[in-house]
C-alpha atoms as a PDB file:
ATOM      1  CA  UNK A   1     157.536  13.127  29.629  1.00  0.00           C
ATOM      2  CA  UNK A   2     160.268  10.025  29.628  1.00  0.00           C
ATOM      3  CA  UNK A   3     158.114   8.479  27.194  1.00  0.00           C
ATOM      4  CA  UNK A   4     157.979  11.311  24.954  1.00  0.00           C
ATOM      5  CA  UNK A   5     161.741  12.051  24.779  1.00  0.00           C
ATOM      6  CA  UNK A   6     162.601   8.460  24.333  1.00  0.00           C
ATOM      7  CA  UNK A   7     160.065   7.891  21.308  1.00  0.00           C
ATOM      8  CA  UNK A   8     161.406  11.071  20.109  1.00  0.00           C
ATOM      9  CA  UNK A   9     165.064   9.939  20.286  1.00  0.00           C
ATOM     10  CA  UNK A  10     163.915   6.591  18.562  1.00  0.00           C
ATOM     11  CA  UNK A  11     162.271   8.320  15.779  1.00  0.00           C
ATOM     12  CA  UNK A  12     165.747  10.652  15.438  1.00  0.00           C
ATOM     13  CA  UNK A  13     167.319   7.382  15.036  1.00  0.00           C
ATOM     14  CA  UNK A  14     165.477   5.493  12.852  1.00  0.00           C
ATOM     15  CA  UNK A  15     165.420   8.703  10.409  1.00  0.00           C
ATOM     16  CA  UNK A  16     169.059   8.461  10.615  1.00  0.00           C
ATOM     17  CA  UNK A  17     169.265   4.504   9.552  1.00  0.00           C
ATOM     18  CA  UNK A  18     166.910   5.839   6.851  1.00  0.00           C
ATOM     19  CA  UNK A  19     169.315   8.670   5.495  1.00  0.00           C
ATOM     20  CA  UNK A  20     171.846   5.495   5.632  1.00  0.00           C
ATOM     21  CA  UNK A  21     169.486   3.468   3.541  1.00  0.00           C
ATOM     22  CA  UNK A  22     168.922   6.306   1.156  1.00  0.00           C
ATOM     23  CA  UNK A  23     172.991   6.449   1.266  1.00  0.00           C
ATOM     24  CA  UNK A  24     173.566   3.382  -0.146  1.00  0.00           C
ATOM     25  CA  UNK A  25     171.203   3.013  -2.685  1.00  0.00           C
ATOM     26  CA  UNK A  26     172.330   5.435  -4.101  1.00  0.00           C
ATOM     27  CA  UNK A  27     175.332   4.399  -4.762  1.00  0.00           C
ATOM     28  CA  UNK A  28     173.902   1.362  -6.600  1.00  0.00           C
ATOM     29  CA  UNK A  29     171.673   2.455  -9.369  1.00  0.00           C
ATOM     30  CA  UNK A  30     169.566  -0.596 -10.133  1.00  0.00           C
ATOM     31  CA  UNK A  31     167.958  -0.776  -6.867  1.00  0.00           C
ATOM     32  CA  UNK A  32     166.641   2.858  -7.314  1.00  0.00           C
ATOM     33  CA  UNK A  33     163.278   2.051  -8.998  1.00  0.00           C
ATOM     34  CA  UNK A  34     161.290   0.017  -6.995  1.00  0.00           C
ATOM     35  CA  UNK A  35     158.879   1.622  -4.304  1.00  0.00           C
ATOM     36  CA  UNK A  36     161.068   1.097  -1.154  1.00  0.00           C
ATOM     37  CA  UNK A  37     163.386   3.824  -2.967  1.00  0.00           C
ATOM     38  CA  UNK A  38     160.762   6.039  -3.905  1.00  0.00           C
ATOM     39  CA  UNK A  39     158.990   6.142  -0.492  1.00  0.00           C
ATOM     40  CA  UNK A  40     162.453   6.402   1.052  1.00  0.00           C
ATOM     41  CA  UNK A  41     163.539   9.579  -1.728  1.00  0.00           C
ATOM     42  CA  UNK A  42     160.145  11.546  -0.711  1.00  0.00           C
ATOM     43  CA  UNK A  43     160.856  10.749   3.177  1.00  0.00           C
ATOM     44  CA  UNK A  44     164.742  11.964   3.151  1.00  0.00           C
ATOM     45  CA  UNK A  45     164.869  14.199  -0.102  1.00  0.00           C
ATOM     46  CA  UNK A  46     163.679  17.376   1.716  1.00  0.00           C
ATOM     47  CA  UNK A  47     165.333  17.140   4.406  1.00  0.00           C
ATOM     48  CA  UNK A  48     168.584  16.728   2.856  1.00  0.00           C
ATOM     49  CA  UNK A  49     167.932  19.585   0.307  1.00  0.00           C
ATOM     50  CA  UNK A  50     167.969  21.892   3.286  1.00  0.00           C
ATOM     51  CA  UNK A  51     171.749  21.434   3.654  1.00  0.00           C
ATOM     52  CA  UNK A  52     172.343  20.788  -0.063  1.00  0.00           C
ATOM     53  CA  UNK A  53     171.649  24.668  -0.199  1.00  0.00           C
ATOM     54  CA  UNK A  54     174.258  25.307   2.319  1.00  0.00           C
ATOM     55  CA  UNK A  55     177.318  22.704   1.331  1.00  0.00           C
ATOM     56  CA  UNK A  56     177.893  22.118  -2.281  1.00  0.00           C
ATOM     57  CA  UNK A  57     179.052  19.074  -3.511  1.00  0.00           C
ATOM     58  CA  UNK A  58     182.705  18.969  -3.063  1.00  0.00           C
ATOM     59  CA  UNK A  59     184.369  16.890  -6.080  1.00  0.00           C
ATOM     60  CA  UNK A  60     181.328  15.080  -6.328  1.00  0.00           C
ATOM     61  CA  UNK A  61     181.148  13.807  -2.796  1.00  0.00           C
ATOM     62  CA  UNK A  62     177.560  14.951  -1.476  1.00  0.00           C
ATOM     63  CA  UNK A  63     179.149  16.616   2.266  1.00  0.00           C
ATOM     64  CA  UNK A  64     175.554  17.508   2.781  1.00  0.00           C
ATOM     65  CA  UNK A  65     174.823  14.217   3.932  1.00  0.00           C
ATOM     66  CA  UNK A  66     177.373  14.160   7.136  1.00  0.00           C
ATOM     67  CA  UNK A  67     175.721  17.696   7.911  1.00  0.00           C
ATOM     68  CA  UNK A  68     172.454  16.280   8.293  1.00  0.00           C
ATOM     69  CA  UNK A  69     173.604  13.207   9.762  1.00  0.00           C
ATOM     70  CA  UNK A  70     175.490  15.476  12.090  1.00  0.00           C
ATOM     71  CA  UNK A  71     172.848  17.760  13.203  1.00  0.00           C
ATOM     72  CA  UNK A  72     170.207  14.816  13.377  1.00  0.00           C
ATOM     73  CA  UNK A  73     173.226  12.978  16.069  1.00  0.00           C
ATOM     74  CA  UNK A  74     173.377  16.391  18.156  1.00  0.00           C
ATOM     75  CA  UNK A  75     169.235  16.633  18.682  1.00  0.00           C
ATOM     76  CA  UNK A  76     169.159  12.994  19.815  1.00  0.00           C
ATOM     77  CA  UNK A  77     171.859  13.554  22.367  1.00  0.00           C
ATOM     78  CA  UNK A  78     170.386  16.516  23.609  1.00  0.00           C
ATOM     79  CA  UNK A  79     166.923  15.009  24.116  1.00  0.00           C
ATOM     80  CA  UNK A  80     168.790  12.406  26.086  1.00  0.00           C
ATOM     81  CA  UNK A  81     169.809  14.896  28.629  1.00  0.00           C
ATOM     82  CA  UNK A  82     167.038  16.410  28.541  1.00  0.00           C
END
């Protein structure tokens, strides 16, 4: 069951540092079309839509992000106690 939880938790993380990824290259437009972007998009896209529908945009700042980030941060700690 140890194993479970911890490949779990390591599979929470590395979604996060993928959200991260999909963060920043965003924020730098010429980096978007190549396949790493696309593959990453498809991956984090969906789940980041979820809470899209439930924060809007806030002066153009995305707040959606820190939600899932958020919520992703909470699951891995409580699989650790677990």
């Amino acid at each position: 069951m140890e194993i479970l939880i911890s490949v779990a938790t390591t599979l929470l993380n590395a979604y996060q540092f993928m959200i991260f990824a999909y963060i920043i290259l965003r924020w730098f437009p010429e980096f978007q079309n190549n396949k790493f972007a696309e593959i990453l998009y498809k991956a984090v896209d969906p789940f980041l839509a979820i809470f899209r529908g439930m924060i809007p945009p806030i002066g153009g700042i995305d707040l959606s992000v820190m939600l899932a980030l958020i919520l992703l941060q909470i699951a891995a700690a409580g699989l650790a106690l677990w």
